[in-house]
C-alpha atoms as a PDB file:
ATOM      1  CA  UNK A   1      19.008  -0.488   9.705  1.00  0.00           C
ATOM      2  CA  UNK A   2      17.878  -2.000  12.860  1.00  0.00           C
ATOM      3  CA  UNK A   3      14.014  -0.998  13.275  1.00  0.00           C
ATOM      4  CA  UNK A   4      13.523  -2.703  16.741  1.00  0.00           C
ATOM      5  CA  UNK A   5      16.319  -0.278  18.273  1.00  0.00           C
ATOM      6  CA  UNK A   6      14.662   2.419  16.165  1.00  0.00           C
ATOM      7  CA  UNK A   7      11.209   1.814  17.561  1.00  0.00           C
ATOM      8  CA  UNK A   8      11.747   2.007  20.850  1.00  0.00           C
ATOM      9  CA  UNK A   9      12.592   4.992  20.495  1.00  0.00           C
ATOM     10  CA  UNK A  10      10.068   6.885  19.345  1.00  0.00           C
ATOM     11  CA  UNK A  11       7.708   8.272  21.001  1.00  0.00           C
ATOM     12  CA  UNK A  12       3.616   8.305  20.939  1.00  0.00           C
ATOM     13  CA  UNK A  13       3.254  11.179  18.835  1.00  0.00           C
ATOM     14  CA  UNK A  14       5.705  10.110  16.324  1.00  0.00           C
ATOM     15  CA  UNK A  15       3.565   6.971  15.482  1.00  0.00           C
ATOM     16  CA  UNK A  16       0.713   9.033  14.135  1.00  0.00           C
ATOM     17  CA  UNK A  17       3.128  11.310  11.927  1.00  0.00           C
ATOM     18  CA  UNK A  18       4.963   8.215  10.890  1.00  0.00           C
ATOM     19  CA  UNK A  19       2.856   5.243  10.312  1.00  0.00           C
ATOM     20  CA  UNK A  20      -0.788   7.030  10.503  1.00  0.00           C
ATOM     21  CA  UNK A  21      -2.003   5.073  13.466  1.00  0.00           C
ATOM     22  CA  UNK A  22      -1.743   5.414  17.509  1.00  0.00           C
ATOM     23  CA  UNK A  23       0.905   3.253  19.445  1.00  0.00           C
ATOM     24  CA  UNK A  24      -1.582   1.251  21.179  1.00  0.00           C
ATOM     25  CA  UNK A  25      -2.753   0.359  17.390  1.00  0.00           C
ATOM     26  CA  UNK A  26       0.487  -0.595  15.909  1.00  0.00           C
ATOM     27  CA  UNK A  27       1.503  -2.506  19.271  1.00  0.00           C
ATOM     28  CA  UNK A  28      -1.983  -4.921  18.667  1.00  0.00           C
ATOM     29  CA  UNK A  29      -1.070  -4.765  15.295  1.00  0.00           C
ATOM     30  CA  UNK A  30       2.467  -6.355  15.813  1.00  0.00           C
ATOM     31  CA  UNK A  31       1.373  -8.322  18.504  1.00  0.00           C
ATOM     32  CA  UNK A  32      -1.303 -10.031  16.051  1.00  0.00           C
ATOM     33  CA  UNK A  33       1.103 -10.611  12.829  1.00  0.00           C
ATOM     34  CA  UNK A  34       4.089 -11.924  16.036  1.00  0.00           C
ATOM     35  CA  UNK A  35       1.249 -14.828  17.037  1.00  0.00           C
ATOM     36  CA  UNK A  36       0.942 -15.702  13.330  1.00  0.00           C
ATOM     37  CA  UNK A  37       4.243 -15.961  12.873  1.00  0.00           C
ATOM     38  CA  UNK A  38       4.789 -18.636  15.694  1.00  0.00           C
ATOM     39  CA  UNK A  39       2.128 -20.248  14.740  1.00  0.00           C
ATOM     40  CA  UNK A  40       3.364 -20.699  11.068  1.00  0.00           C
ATOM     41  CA  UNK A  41       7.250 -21.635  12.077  1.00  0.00           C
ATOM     42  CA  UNK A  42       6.283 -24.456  14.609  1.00  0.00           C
ATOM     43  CA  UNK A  43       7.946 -26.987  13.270  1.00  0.00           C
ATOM     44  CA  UNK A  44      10.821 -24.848  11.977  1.00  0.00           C
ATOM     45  CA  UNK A  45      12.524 -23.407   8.792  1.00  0.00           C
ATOM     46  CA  UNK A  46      14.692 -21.401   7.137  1.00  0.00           C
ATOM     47  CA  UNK A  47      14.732 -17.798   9.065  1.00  0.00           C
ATOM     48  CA  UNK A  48      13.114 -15.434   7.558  1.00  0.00           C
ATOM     49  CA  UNK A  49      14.923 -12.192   5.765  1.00  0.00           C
ATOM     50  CA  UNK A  50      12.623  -9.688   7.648  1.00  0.00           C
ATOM     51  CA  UNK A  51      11.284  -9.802  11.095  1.00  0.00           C
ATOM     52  CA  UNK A  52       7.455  -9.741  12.008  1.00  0.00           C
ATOM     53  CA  UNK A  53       8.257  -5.711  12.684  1.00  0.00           C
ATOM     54  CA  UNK A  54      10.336  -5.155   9.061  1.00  0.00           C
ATOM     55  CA  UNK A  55       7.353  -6.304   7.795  1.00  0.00           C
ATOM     56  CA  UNK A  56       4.871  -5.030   9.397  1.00  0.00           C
ATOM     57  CA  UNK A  57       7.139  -1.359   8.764  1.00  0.00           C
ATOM     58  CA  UNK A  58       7.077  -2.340   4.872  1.00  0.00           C
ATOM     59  CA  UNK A  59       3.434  -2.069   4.755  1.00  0.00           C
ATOM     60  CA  UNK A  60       2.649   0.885   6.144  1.00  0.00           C
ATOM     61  CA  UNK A  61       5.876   2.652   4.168  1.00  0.00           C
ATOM     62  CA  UNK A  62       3.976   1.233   0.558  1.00  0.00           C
ATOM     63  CA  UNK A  63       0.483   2.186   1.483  1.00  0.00           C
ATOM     64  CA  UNK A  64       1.017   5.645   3.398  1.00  0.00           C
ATOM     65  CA  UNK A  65       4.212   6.487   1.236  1.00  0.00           C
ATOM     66  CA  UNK A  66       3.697   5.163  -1.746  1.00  0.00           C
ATOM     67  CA  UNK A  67       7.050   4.050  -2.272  1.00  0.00           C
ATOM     68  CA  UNK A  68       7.729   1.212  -5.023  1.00  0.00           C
ATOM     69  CA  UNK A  69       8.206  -1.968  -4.794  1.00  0.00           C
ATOM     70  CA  UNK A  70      11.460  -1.519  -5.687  1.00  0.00           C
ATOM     71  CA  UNK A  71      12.797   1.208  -3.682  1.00  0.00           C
ATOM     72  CA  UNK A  72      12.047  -0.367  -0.361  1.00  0.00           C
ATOM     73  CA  UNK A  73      13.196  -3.526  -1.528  1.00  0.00           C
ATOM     74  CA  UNK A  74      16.485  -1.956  -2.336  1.00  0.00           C
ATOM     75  CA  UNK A  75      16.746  -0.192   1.339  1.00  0.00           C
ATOM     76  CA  UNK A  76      15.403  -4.123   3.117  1.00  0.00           C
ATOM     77  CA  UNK A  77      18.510  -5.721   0.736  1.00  0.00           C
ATOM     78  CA  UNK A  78      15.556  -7.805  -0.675  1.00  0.00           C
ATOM     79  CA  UNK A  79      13.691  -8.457  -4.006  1.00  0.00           C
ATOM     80  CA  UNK A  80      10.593  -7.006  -4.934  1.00  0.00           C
ATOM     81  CA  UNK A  81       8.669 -10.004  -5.562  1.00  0.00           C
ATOM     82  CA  UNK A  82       9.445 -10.616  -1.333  1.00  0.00           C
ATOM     83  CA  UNK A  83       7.724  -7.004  -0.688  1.00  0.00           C
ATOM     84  CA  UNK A  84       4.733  -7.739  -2.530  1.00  0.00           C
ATOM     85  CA  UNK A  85       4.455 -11.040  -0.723  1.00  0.00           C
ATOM     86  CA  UNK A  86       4.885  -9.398   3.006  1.00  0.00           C
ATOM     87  CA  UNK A  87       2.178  -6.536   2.089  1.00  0.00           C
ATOM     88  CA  UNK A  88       0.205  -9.052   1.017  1.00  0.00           C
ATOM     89  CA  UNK A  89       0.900 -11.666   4.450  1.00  0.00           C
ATOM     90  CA  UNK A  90       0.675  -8.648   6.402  1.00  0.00           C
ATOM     91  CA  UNK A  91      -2.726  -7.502   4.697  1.00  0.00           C
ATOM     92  CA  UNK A  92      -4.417 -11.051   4.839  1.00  0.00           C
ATOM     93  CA  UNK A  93      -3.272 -11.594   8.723  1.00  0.00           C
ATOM     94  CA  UNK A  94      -4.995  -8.252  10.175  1.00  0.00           C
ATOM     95  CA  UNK A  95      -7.654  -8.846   7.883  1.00  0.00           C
ATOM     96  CA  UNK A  96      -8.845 -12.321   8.825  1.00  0.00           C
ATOM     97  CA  UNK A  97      -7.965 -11.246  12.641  1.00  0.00           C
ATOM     98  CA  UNK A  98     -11.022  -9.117  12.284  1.00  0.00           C
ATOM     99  CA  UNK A  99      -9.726  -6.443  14.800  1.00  0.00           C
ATOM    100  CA  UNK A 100      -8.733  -3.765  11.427  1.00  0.00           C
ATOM    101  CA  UNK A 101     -11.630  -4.587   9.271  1.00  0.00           C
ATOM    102  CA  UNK A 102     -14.304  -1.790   8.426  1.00  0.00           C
ATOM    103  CA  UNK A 103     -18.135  -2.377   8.941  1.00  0.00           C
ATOM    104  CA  UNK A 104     -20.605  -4.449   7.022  1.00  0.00           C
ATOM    105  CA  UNK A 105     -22.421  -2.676   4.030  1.00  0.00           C
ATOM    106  CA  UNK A 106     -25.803  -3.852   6.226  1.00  0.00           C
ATOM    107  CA  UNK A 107     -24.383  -2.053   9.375  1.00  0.00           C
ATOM    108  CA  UNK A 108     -24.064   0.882   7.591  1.00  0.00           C
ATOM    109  CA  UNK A 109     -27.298   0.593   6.500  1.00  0.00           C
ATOM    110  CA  UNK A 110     -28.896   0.209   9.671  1.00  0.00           C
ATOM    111  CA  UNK A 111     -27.575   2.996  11.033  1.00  0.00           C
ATOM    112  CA  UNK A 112     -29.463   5.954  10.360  1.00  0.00           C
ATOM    113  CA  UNK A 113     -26.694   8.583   9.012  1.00  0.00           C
ATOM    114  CA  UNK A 114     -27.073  11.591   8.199  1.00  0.00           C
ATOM    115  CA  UNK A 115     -25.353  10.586   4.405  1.00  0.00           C
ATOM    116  CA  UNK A 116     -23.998  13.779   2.223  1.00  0.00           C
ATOM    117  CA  UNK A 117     -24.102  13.098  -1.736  1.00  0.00           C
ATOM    118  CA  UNK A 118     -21.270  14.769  -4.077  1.00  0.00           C
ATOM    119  CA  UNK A 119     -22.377  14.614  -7.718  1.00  0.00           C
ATOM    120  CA  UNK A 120     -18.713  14.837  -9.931  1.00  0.00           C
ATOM    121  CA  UNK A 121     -18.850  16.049 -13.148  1.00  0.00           C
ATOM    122  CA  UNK A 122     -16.700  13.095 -15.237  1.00  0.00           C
ATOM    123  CA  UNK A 123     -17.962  12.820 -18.383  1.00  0.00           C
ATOM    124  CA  UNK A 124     -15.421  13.286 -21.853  1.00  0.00           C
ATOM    125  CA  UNK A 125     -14.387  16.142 -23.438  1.00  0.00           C
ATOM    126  CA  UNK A 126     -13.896  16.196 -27.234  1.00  0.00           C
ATOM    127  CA  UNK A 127     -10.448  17.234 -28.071  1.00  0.00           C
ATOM    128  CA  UNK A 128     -10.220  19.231 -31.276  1.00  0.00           C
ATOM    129  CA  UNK A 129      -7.160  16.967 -33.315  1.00  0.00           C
ATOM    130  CA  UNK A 130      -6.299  17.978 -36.988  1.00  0.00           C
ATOM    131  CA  UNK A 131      -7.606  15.997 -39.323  1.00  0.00           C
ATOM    132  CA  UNK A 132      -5.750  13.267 -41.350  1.00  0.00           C
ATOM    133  CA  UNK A 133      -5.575  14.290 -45.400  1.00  0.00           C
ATOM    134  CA  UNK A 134      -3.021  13.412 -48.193  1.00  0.00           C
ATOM    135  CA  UNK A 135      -1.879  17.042 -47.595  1.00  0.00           C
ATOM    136  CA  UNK A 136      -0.541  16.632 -44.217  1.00  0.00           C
ATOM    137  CA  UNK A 137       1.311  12.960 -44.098  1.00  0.00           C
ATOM    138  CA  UNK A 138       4.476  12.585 -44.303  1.00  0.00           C
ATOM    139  CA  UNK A 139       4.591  11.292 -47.749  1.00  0.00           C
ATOM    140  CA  UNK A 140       3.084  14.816 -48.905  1.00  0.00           C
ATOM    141  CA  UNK A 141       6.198  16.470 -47.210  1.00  0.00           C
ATOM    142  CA  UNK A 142       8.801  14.217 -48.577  1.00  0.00           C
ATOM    143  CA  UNK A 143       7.682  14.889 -52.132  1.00  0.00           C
ATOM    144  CA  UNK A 144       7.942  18.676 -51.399  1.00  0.00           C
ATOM    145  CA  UNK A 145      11.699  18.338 -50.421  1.00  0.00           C
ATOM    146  CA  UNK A 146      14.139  17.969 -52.621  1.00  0.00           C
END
Protein backbone atom coordinates (compact mmCIF):
# COMPACT_ATOMS: atom_id res chain seq x y z
CA UNK A 1 0.00 0.00 0.00
CA UNK A 2 1.96 2.86 -1.22
CA UNK A 3 -0.15 6.15 -0.31
CA UNK A 4 2.31 8.68 -1.96
CA UNK A 5 1.68 6.91 -5.49
CA UNK A 6 -1.96 6.77 -4.40
CA UNK A 7 -2.20 10.46 -3.67
CA UNK A 8 -1.10 11.81 -6.53
CA UNK A 9 -3.53 10.53 -8.02
CA UNK A 10 -6.46 11.74 -6.91
CA UNK A 11 -7.96 14.42 -7.79
CA UNK A 12 -9.46 17.76 -5.96
CA UNK A 13 -12.80 16.53 -5.52
CA UNK A 14 -11.82 13.27 -4.17
CA UNK A 15 -10.11 14.97 -1.12
CA UNK A 16 -13.37 16.32 0.20
CA UNK A 17 -15.23 12.82 -0.23
CA UNK A 18 -12.21 11.13 1.21
CA UNK A 19 -10.54 12.93 3.96
CA UNK A 20 -13.34 15.81 4.59
CA UNK A 21 -11.08 18.70 3.76
CA UNK A 22 -9.96 20.66 0.38
CA UNK A 23 -6.49 19.82 -1.26
CA UNK A 24 -5.05 23.08 -0.57
CA UNK A 25 -5.93 22.08 3.27
CA UNK A 26 -4.43 18.71 3.43
CA UNK A 27 -1.30 19.97 1.29
CA UNK A 28 -0.62 22.82 4.42
CA UNK A 29 -1.54 20.19 6.53
CA UNK A 30 1.28 17.76 5.32
CA UNK A 31 3.50 20.39 4.65
CA UNK A 32 3.24 21.47 8.51
CA UNK A 33 3.54 17.79 10.20
CA UNK A 34 6.80 17.26 7.03
CA UNK A 35 8.66 20.52 8.87
CA UNK A 36 8.10 18.85 12.26
CA UNK A 37 9.35 15.90 11.28
CA UNK A 38 12.81 17.35 10.12
CA UNK A 39 12.97 19.22 12.77
CA UNK A 40 12.59 16.24 15.26
CA UNK A 41 15.12 13.71 13.21
CA UNK A 42 18.08 16.26 13.01
CA UNK A 43 20.44 14.47 14.48
CA UNK A 44 19.17 11.12 13.22
CA UNK A 45 17.46 7.78 14.24
CA UNK A 46 15.93 4.82 13.62
CA UNK A 47 13.43 5.39 10.44
CA UNK A 48 10.29 5.59 11.21
CA UNK A 49 7.50 2.70 10.28
CA UNK A 50 5.11 5.31 8.68
CA UNK A 51 5.87 8.33 6.67
CA UNK A 52 4.76 11.98 7.63
CA UNK A 53 1.74 11.18 4.88
CA UNK A 54 0.80 7.40 6.48
CA UNK A 55 0.33 9.31 9.30
CA UNK A 56 -1.14 12.08 8.57
CA UNK A 57 -3.76 9.39 6.35
CA UNK A 58 -4.20 7.42 9.82
CA UNK A 59 -5.77 10.33 11.38
CA UNK A 60 -8.17 11.37 9.29
CA UNK A 61 -9.23 7.39 8.56
CA UNK A 62 -9.84 7.15 12.83
CA UNK A 63 -11.61 10.42 13.21
CA UNK A 64 -13.82 10.59 9.89
CA UNK A 65 -14.14 6.66 9.75
CA UNK A 66 -14.14 5.61 12.89
CA UNK A 67 -12.15 2.70 12.34
CA UNK A 68 -10.33 0.99 15.47
CA UNK A 69 -7.30 1.12 16.57
CA UNK A 70 -6.83 -2.11 15.61
CA UNK A 71 -8.09 -2.46 12.22
CA UNK A 72 -5.88 0.19 10.73
CA UNK A 73 -3.09 -1.00 12.59
CA UNK A 74 -3.57 -4.36 11.04
CA UNK A 75 -3.81 -2.77 7.28
CA UNK A 76 -0.26 -0.19 8.34
CA UNK A 77 1.46 -3.86 9.54
CA UNK A 78 1.77 -1.93 12.90
CA UNK A 79 0.58 -2.14 16.58
CA UNK A 80 -2.09 -0.28 17.98
CA UNK A 81 -0.36 1.35 20.70
CA UNK A 82 1.85 3.11 17.40
CA UNK A 83 -1.71 4.43 15.98
CA UNK A 84 -2.74 5.97 19.05
CA UNK A 85 0.65 7.62 19.32
CA UNK A 86 0.59 9.11 15.51
CA UNK A 87 -3.18 10.47 16.07
CA UNK A 88 -2.03 11.83 18.93
CA UNK A 89 1.64 13.48 17.21
CA UNK A 90 -0.44 14.35 14.40
CA UNK A 91 -3.21 16.08 16.67
CA UNK A 92 -0.66 18.00 18.96
CA UNK A 93 1.50 19.26 15.73
CA UNK A 94 -1.56 21.06 13.81
CA UNK A 95 -2.74 22.07 17.02
CA UNK A 96 0.19 24.01 18.44
CA UNK A 97 0.82 25.25 14.62
CA UNK A 98 -2.25 27.30 15.25
CA UNK A 99 -3.30 27.27 11.50
CA UNK A 100 -6.40 24.26 12.40
CA UNK A 101 -7.42 25.57 15.72
CA UNK A 102 -11.09 26.95 16.24
CA UNK A 103 -11.77 30.47 17.80
CA UNK A 104 -11.46 31.72 21.32
CA UNK A 105 -14.64 31.34 23.59
CA UNK A 106 -14.09 35.49 23.94
CA UNK A 107 -14.13 35.82 20.06
CA UNK A 108 -17.17 34.20 19.92
CA UNK A 109 -18.42 36.31 22.32
CA UNK A 110 -17.61 39.42 20.76
CA UNK A 111 -19.13 38.73 17.84
CA UNK A 112 -22.61 39.54 17.80
CA UNK A 113 -24.37 36.17 16.40
CA UNK A 114 -27.41 35.66 15.78
CA UNK A 115 -27.17 32.28 18.41
CA UNK A 116 -30.20 29.55 18.00
CA UNK A 117 -30.94 27.54 21.40
CA UNK A 118 -32.17 23.71 21.17
CA UNK A 119 -33.62 22.64 24.53
CA UNK A 120 -33.24 18.37 24.51
CA UNK A 121 -35.41 16.55 26.48
CA UNK A 122 -32.75 14.01 28.51
CA UNK A 123 -33.99 13.35 31.61
CA UNK A 124 -34.64 9.29 32.94
CA UNK A 125 -37.29 7.20 32.37
CA UNK A 126 -38.41 4.70 35.04
CA UNK A 127 -38.37 1.26 33.68
CA UNK A 128 -41.10 -0.95 35.11
CA UNK A 129 -38.70 -4.31 36.39
CA UNK A 130 -40.49 -7.17 38.36
CA UNK A 131 -39.98 -7.12 41.65
CA UNK A 132 -37.60 -9.42 43.66
CA UNK A 133 -39.77 -11.92 46.22
CA UNK A 134 -39.01 -15.45 47.65
CA UNK A 135 -41.58 -16.53 44.99
CA UNK A 136 -39.64 -15.72 42.00
CA UNK A 137 -35.73 -16.72 42.81
CA UNK A 138 -34.35 -19.39 41.75
CA UNK A 139 -34.31 -21.22 44.95
CA UNK A 140 -38.31 -21.06 44.85
CA UNK A 141 -38.09 -22.91 41.41
CA UNK A 142 -35.65 -25.52 42.37
CA UNK A 143 -37.80 -26.64 45.27
CA UNK A 144 -40.78 -26.94 42.83
CA UNK A 145 -38.83 -29.46 40.59
CA UNK A 146 -38.37 -32.63 41.37
Amino acid sequence: MNNEERIKKLKEDEYQELFGIKKPTFDKMLEILQAKHVELHKKGGRKPKLSVLDKLIIMFNYYRDYRTMNNIAFDYGVVKSTICDTVKWVENVLVKDGSFSLPKKRTLQQEDLDVEVVLIDATECEIERPKKNKKNGIQAKRKNIQ
